[in-house]
Protein backbone atom coordinates (compact mmCIF):
# COMPACT_ATOMS: atom_id res chain seq x y z
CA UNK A 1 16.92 20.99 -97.82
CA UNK A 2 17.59 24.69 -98.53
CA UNK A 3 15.51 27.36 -96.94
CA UNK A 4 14.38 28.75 -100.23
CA UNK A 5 13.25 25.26 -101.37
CA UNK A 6 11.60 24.67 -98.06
CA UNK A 7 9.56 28.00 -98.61
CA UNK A 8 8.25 26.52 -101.98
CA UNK A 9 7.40 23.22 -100.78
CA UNK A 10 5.54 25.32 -98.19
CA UNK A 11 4.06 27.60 -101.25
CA UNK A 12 2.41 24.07 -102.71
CA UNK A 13 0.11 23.96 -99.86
CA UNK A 14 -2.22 26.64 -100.78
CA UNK A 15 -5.54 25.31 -99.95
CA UNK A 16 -7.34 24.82 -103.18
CA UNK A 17 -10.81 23.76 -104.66
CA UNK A 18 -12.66 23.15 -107.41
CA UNK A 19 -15.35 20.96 -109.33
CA UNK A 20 -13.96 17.52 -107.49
CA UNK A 21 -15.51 13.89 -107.68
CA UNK A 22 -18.92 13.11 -107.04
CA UNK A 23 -21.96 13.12 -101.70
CA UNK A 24 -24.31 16.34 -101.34
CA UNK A 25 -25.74 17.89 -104.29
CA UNK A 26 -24.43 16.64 -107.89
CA UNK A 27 -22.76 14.27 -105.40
CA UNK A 28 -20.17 16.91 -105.03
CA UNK A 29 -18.48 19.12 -101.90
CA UNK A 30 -16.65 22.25 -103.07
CA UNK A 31 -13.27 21.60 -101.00
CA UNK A 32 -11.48 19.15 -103.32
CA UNK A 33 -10.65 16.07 -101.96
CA UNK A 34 -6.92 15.18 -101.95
CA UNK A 35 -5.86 19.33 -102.88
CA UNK A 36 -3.91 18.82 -99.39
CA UNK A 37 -1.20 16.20 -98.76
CA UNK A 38 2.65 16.30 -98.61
CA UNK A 39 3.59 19.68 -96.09
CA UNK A 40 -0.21 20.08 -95.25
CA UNK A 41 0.74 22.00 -92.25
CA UNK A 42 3.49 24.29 -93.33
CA UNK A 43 2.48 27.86 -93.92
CA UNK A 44 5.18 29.81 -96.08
CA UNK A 45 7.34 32.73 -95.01
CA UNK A 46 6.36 36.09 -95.22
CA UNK A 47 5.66 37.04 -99.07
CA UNK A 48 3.97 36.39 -102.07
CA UNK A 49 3.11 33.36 -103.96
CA UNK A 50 1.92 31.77 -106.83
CA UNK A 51 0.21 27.92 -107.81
CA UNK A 52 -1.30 26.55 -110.02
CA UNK A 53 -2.83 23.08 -110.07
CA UNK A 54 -4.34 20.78 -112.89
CA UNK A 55 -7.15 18.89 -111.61
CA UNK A 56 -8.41 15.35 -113.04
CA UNK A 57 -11.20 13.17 -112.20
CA UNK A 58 -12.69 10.36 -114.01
CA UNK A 59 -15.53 8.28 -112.25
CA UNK A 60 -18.49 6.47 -112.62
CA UNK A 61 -22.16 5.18 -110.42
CA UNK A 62 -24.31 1.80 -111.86
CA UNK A 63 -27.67 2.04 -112.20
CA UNK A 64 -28.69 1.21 -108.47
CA UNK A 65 -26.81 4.67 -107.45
CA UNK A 66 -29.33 7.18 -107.79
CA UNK A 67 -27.77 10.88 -107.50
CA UNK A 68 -29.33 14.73 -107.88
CA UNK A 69 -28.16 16.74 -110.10
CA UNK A 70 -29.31 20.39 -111.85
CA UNK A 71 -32.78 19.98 -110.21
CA UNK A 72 -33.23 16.32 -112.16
CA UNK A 73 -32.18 12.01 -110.63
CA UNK A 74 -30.31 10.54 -112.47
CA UNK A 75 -28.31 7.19 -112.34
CA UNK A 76 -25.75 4.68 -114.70
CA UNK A 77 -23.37 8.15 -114.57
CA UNK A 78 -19.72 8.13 -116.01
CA UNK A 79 -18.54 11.97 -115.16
CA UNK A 80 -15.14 12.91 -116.38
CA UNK A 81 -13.57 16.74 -114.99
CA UNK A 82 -10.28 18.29 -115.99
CA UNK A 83 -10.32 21.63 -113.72
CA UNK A 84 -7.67 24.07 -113.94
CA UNK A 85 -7.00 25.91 -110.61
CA UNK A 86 -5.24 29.25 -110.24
CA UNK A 87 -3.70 30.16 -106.68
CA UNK A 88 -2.68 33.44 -104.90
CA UNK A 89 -1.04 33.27 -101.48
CA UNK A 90 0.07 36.30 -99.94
CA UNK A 91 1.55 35.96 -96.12
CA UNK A 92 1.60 39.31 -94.05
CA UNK A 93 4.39 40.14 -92.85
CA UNK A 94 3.27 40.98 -89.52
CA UNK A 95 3.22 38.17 -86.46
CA UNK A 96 -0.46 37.19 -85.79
CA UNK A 97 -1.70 35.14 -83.12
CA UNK A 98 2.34 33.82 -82.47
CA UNK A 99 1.84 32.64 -85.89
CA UNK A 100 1.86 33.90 -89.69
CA UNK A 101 -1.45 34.78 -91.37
CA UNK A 102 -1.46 33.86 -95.18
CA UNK A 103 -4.44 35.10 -97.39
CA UNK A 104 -5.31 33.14 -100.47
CA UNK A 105 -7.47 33.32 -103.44
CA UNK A 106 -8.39 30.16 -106.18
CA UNK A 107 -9.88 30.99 -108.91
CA UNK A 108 -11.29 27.46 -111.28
CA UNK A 109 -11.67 27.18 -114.58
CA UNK A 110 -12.24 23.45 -116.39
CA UNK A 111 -14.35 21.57 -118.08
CA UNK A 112 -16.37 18.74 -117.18
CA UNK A 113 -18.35 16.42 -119.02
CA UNK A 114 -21.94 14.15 -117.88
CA UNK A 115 -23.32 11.01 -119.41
CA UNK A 116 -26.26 9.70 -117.51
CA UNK A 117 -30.12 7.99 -117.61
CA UNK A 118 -32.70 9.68 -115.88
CA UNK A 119 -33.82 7.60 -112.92
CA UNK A 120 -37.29 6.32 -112.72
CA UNK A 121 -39.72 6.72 -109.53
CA UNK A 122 -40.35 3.58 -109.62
CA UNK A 123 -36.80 2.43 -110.13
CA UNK A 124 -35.34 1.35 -113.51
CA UNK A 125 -33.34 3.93 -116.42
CA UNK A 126 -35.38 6.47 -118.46
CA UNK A 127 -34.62 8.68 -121.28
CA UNK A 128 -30.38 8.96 -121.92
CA UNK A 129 -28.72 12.17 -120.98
CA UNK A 130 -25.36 13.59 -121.64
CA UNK A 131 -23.93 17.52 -120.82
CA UNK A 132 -20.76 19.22 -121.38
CA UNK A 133 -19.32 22.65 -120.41
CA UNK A 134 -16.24 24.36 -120.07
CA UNK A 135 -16.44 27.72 -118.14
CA UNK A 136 -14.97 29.79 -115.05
CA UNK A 137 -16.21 28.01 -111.28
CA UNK A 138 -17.02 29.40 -108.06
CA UNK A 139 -13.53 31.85 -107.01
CA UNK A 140 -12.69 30.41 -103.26
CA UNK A 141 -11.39 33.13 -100.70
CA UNK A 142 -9.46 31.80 -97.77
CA UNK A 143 -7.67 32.69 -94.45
CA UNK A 144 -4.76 30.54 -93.13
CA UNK A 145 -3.13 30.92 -89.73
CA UNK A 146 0.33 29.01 -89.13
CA UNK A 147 2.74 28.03 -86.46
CA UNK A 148 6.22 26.29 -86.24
CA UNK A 149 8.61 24.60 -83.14
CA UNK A 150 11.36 22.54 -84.39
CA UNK A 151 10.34 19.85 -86.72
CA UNK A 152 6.70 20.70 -85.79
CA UNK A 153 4.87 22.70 -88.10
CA UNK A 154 0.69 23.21 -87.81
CA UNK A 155 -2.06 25.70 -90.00
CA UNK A 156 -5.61 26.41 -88.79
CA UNK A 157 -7.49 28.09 -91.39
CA UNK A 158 -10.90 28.92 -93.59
CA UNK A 159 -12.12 28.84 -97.12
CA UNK A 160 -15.40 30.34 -98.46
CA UNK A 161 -16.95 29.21 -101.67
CA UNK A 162 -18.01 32.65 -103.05
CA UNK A 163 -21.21 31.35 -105.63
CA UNK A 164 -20.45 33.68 -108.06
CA UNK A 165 -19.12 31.42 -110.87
CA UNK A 166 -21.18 29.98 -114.63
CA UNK A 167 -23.40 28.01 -112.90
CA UNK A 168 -25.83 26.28 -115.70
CA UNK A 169 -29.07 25.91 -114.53
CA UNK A 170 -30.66 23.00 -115.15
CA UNK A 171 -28.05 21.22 -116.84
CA UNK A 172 -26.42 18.08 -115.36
CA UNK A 173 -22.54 19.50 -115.89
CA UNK A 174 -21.24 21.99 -113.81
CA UNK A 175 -17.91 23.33 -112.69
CA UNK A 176 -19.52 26.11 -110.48
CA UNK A 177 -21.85 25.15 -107.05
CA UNK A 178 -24.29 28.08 -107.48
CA UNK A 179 -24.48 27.90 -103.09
CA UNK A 180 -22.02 29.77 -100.54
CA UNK A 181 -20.02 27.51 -98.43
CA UNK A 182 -17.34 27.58 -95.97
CA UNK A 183 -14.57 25.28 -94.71
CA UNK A 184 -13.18 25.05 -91.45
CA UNK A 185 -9.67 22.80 -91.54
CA UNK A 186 -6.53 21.98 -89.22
CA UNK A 187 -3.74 20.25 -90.81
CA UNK A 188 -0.08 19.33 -88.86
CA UNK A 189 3.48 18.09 -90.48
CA UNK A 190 6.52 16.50 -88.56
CA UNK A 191 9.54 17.66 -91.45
CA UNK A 192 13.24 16.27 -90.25
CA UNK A 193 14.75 18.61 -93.06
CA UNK A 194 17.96 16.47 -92.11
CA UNK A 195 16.85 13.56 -93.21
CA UNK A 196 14.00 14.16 -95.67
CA UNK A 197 10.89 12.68 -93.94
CA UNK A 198 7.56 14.22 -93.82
CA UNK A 199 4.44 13.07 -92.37
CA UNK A 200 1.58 15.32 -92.47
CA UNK A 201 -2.55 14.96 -91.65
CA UNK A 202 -5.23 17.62 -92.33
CA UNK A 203 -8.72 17.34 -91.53
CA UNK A 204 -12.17 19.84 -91.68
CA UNK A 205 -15.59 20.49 -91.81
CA UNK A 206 -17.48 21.92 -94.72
CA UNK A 207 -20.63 24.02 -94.01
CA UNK A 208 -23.16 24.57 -97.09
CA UNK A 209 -25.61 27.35 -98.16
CA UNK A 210 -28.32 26.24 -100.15
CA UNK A 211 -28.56 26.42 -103.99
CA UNK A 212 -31.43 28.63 -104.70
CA UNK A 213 -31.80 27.01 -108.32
CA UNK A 214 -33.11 23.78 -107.02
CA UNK A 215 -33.61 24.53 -103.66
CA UNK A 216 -31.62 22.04 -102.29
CA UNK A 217 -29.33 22.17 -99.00
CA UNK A 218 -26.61 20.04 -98.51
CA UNK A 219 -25.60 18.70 -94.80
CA UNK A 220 -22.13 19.38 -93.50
CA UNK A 221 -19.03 17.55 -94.70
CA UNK A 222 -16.14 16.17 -93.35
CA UNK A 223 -12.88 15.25 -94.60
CA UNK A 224 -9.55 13.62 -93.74
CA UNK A 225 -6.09 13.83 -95.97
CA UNK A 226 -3.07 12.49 -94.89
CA UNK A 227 0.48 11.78 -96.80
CA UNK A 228 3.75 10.40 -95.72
CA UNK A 229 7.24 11.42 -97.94
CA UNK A 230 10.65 11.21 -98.45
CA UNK A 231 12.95 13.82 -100.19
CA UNK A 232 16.23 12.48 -101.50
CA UNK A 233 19.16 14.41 -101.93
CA UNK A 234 18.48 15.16 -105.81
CA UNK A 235 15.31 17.60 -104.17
CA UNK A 236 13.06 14.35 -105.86
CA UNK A 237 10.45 13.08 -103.32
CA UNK A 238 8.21 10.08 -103.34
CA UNK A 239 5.27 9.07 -100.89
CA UNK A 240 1.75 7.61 -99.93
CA UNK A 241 -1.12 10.34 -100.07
CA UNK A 242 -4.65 9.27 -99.59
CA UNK A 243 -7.96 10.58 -98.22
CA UNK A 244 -11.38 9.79 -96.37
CA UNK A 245 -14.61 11.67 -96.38
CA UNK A 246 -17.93 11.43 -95.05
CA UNK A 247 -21.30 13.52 -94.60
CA UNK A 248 -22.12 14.12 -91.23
CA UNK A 249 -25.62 15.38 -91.34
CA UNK A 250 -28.61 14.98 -93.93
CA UNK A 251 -29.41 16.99 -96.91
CA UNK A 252 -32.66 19.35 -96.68
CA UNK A 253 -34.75 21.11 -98.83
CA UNK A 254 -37.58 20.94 -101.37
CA UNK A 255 -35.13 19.87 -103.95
CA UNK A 256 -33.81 17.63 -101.47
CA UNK A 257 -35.90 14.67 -103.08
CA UNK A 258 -33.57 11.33 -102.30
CA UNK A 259 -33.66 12.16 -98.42
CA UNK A 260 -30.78 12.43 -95.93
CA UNK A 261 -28.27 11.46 -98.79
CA UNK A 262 -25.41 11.36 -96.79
CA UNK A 263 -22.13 9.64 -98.85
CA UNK A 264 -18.72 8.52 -98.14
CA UNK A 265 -16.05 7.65 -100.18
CA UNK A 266 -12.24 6.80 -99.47
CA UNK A 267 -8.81 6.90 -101.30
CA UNK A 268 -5.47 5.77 -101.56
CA UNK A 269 -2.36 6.84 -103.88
CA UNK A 270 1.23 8.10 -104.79
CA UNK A 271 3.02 11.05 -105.07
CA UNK A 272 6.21 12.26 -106.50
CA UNK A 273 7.63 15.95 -106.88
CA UNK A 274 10.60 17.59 -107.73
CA UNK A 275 11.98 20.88 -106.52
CA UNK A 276 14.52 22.70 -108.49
CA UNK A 277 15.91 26.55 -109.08
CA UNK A 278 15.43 28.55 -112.04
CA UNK A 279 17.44 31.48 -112.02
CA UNK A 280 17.27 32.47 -109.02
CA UNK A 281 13.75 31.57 -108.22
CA UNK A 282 12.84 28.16 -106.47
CA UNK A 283 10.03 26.43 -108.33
CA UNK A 284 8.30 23.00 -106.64
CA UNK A 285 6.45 20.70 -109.13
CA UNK A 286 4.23 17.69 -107.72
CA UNK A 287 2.28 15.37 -109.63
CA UNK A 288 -0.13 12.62 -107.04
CA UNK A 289 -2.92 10.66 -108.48
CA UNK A 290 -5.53 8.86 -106.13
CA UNK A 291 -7.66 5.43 -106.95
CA UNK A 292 -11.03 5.39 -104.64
CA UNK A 293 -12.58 3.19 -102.91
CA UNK A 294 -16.04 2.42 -100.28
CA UNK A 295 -18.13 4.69 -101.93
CA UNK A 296 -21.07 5.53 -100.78
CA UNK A 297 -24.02 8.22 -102.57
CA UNK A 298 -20.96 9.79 -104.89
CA UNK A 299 -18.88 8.38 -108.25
CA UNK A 300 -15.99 6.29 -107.72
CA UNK A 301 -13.12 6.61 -109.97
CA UNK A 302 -9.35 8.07 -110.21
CA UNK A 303 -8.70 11.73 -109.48
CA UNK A 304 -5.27 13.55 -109.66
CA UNK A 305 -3.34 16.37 -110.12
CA UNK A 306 0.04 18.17 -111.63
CA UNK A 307 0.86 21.56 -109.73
CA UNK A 308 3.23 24.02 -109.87
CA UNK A 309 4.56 26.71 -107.28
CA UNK A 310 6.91 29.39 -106.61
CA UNK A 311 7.57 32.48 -104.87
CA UNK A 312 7.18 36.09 -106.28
């Protein structure tokens, strides 16, 4: 594995987020579930860099799943988002720490589209309701601190949901969160560049504000990725990704109607990429695509994504 396609590989890490699958408000967290996964812990060399990831989720809740969303409960919900996520990652050149300090910047645009029944006090489906939008999301800010020793690689780092986005109040589709948040994450990778194998695990807590539009606080988050690789000689890899997650304290609030709320949901899937040179600039391409499972207070469905990255 060359050096400069080792530094893209390391480039497709950039810790992104978006609109993601349905626990908390609207059933959603704003660090997107499965964004991390092959290299998790591999922090590029010095420079700039650029990725760009295509987001897709398609899931659905019966009619005993009750979740909030825009101020309003609603249930029977099949929620379909295609969320397009623009990346910046620019690593100092300066030692920090023993380490290398990468600064990053995700900016989301997408749509995302809502079909649901309002749910009754008393139990039972009201009045039908469907949304739509397609719009700009909450921009995420984010620090990253990484280390390497052999075939030992490991990233501590932050991301801040800056609330700043279309948020639509009152409506049941969204692609921004309308609340500040912030994500604390670790994530470590074993990489033999000899013989191809990769093994990585990345795990964090997410901390949210509270939306002032319904008044509603979600509790704290916490999430789990992990993937295992193999890149052949043709630069083509193939793997296992998957991911856990689970809310560690209650929602709060006036808005706050259903109680604690807390959800859970788990996944498993595949990944494939391919890393190639164009002209003289290495470009990585990944496509993985995860099928959930054990959910709990959220959607379960099929989420994935196609990225792109490369060096400046």
């Amino acid at each position: 594995m060359s050096a400069s396609v080792a530094s893209v590989l390391a480039a497709s890490t950039v810790l992104l987020t978006g609109a993601g699958a349905e626990a908390a408000e609207s059933g959603t967290g704003f660090y997107l579930l499965g964004s991390k996964g092959p290299m998790a812990g591999v922090l590029a060399p010095p420079g700039a860099y650029f990725a760009n990831d295509l987001y897709f989720y398609s899931g659905s809740a019966g009619a005993s799943v009750d979740l909030p969303i825009g101020g309003s409960v609603v249930a029977d919900i099949d929620a379909t988002a295609v969320i397009d996520l623009a990346t910046g990652l620019w690593v100092l050149p300066e030692g920090v720490a023993g380490g290398n300090l990468g600064l990053t910047v995700t900016v989301p645009w997408g749509y995302q589209k809502v079909d649901a029944s309002a749910a009754l006090s008393g139990g039972g489906l009201g009045t039908a309701i469907d949304d739509n939008v397609s719009t700009i999301g909450d921009p995420v800010i984010g620090a990253t601190l990484g280390w390497h020793s052999g075939n030992w690689h490991w990233t501590a780092g932050t991301l801040v949901n800056v609330p700043i986005g279309d948020y639509q109040e009152g409506e049941i589709a969204n692609v921004a969160f309308h609340r500040w948040g912030a994500d604390l994450n670790a994530a470590v990778t074993w990489l033999d560049a000899t013989s191809g194998w990769e093994a990585s695990a990345a795990a964090g807590f997410t901390f949210n504000g509270e939306n002032p539009a319904t008044d509603y606080k979600t509790g704290t988050e916490f999430h789990l990725e992990g993937a295992f690789t193999k890149t052949f000689e043709s630069q083509l890899s193939a793997g296992l990704v998957g991911y856990y997650y689970q809310q560690l304290t209650a929602d709060s609030g006036p808005g706050a109607s259903l109680g604690d709320f807390k959800g859970r949901v788990a996944a498993i899937g595949a990944t494939v990429g391919y890393n190639f040179v164009a002209g003289e600039t290495p470009i990585s391409l990944r496509a993985k695509i995860y099928h959930e499972f054990d959910a709990k207070n959220r959607l379960e469905g099929t989420s994935g994504y196609l990225s792109l990255s490369l060096p400046f």
